[in-house]
C-alpha atoms as a PDB file:
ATOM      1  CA  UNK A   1     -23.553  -2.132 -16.518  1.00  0.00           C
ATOM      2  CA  UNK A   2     -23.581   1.126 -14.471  1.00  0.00           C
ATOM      3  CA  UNK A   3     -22.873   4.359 -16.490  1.00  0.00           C
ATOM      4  CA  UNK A   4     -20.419   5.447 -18.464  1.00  0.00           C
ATOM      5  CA  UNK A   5     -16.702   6.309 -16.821  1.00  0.00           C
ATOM      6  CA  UNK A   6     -15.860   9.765 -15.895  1.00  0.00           C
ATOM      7  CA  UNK A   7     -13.370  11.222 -14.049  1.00  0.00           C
ATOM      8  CA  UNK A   8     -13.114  11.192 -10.161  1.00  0.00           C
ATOM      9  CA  UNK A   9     -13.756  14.624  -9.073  1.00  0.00           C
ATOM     10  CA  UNK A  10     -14.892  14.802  -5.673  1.00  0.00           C
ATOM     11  CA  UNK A  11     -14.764  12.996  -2.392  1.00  0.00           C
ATOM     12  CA  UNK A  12     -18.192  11.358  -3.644  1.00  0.00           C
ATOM     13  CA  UNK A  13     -17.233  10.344  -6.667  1.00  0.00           C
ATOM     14  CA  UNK A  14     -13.946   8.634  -5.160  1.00  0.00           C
ATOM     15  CA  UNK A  15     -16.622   6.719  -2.680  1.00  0.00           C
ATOM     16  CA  UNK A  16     -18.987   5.452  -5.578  1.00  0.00           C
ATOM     17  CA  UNK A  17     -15.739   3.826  -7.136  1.00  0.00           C
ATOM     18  CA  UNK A  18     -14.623   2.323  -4.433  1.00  0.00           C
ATOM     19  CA  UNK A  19     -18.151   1.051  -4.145  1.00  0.00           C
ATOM     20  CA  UNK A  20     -18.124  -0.079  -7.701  1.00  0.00           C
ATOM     21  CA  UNK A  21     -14.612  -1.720  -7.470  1.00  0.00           C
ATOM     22  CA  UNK A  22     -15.440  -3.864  -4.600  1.00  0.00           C
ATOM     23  CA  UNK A  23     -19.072  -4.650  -6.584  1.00  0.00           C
ATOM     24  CA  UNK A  24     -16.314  -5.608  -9.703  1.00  0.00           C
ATOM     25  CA  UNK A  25     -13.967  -7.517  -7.860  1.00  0.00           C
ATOM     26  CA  UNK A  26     -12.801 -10.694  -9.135  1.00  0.00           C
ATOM     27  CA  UNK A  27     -14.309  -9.799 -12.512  1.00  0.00           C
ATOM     28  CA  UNK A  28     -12.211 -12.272 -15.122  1.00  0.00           C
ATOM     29  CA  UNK A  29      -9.694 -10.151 -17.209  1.00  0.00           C
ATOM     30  CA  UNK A  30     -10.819  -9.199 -20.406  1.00  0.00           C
ATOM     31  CA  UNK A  31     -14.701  -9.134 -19.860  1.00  0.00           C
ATOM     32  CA  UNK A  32     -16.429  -5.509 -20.105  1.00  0.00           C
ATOM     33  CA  UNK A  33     -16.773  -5.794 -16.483  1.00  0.00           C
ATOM     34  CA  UNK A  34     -13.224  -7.222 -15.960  1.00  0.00           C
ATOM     35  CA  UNK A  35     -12.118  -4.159 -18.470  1.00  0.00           C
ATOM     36  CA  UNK A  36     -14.513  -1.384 -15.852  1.00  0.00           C
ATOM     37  CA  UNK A  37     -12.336  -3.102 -13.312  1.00  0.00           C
ATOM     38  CA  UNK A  38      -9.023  -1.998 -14.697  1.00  0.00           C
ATOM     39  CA  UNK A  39     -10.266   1.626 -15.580  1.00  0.00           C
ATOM     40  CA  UNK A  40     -11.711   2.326 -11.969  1.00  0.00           C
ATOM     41  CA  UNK A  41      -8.495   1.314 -10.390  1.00  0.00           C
ATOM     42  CA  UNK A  42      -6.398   3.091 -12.708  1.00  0.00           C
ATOM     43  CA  UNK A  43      -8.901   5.809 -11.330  1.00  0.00           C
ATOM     44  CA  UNK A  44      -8.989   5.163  -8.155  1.00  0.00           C
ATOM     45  CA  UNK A  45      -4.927   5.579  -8.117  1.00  0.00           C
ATOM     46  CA  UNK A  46      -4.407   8.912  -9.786  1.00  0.00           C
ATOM     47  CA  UNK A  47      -7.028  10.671  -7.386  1.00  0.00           C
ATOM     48  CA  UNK A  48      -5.048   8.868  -4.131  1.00  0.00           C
ATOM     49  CA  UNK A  49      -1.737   9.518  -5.213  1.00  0.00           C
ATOM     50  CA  UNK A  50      -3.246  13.340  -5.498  1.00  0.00           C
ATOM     51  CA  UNK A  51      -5.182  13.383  -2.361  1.00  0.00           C
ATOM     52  CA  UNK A  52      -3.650  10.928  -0.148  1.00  0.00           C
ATOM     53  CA  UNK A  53       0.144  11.017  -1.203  1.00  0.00           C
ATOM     54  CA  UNK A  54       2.259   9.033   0.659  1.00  0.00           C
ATOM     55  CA  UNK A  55       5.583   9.513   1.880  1.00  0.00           C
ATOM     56  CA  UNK A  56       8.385   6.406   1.032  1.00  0.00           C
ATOM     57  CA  UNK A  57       9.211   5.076   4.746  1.00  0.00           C
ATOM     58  CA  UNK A  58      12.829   5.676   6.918  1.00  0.00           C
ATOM     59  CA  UNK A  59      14.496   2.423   5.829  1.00  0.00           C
ATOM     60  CA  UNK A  60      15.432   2.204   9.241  1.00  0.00           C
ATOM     61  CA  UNK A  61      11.876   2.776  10.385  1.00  0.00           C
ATOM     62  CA  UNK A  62      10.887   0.678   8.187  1.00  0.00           C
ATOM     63  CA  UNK A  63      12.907  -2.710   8.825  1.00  0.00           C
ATOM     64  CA  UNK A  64      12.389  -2.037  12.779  1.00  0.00           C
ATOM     65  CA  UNK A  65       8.485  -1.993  12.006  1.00  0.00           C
ATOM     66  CA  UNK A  66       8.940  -5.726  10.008  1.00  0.00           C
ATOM     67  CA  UNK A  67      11.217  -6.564  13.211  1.00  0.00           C
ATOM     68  CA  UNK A  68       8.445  -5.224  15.498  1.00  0.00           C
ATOM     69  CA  UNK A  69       5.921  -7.479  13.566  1.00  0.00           C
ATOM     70  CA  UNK A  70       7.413 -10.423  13.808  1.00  0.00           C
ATOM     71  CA  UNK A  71       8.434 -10.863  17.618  1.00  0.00           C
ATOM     72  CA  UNK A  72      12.245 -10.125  16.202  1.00  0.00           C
ATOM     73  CA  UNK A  73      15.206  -8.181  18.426  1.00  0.00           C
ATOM     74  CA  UNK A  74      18.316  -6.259  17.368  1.00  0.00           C
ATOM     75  CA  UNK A  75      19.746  -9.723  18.071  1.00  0.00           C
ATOM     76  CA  UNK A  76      18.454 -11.755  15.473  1.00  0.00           C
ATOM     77  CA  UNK A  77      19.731  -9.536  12.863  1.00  0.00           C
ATOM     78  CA  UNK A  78      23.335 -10.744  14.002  1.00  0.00           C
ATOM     79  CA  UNK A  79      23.646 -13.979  12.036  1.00  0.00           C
ATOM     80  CA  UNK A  80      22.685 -11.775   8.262  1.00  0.00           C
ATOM     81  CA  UNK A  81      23.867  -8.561   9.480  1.00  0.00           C
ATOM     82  CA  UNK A  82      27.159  -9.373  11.796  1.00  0.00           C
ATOM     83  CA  UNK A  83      27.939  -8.344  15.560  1.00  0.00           C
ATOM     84  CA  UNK A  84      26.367  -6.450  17.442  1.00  0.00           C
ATOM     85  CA  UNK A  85      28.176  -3.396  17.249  1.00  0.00           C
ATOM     86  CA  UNK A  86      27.781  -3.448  13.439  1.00  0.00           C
ATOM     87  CA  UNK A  87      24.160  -3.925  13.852  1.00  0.00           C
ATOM     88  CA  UNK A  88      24.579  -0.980  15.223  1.00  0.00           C
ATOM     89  CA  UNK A  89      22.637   2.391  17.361  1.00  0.00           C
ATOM     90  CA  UNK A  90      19.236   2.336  15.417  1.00  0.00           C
ATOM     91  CA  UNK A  91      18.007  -0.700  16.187  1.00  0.00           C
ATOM     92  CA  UNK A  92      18.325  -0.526  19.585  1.00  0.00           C
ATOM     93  CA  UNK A  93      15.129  -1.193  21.054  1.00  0.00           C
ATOM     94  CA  UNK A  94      15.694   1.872  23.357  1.00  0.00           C
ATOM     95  CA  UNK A  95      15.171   4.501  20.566  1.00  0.00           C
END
């Protein structure tokens, strides 16, 4: 086993995790290095959500972007959503 846990403090230290978590991955629950697993990513998270935070996405941006994945117009939201003027503006594929 590698050394002992600290905490992620730098850039480098993020990198060696990320090293270390792919090195650990699949490790069976409940093992010491299925147990290094679950401490790395628990990690791993704080120092993203503190460096890297992410913003939640638009709704709206966000179901045109599942539309836009799967081949899928302002059309085929008509049989769940209803007609086409209550589908409404955003989704037109114009803005």
């Amino acid at each position: 086993m590698k050394d002992e846990l600290k905490p992620i403090r730098s850039e480098a230290d993020y990198e060696r995790s990320l090293a270390e978590v792919e090195r650990l991955w699949g490790a069976k629950s409940g093992t010491p290095e299925g147990d290094r697993l679950d401490v790395l990513a628990t990690l791993i998270d704080a120092w993203e959500a503190q460096h890297y935070p992410m913003d939640s996405p638009n709704p709206i941006e966000a179901i045109k972007f599942r539309m836009e994945q799967q081949g899928l117009t302002r059309k085929d939201l008509e049989p769940m959503i209803g007609t086409r003027t209550r589908v409404g503006k955003p989704f037109d594929s114009s803005s």
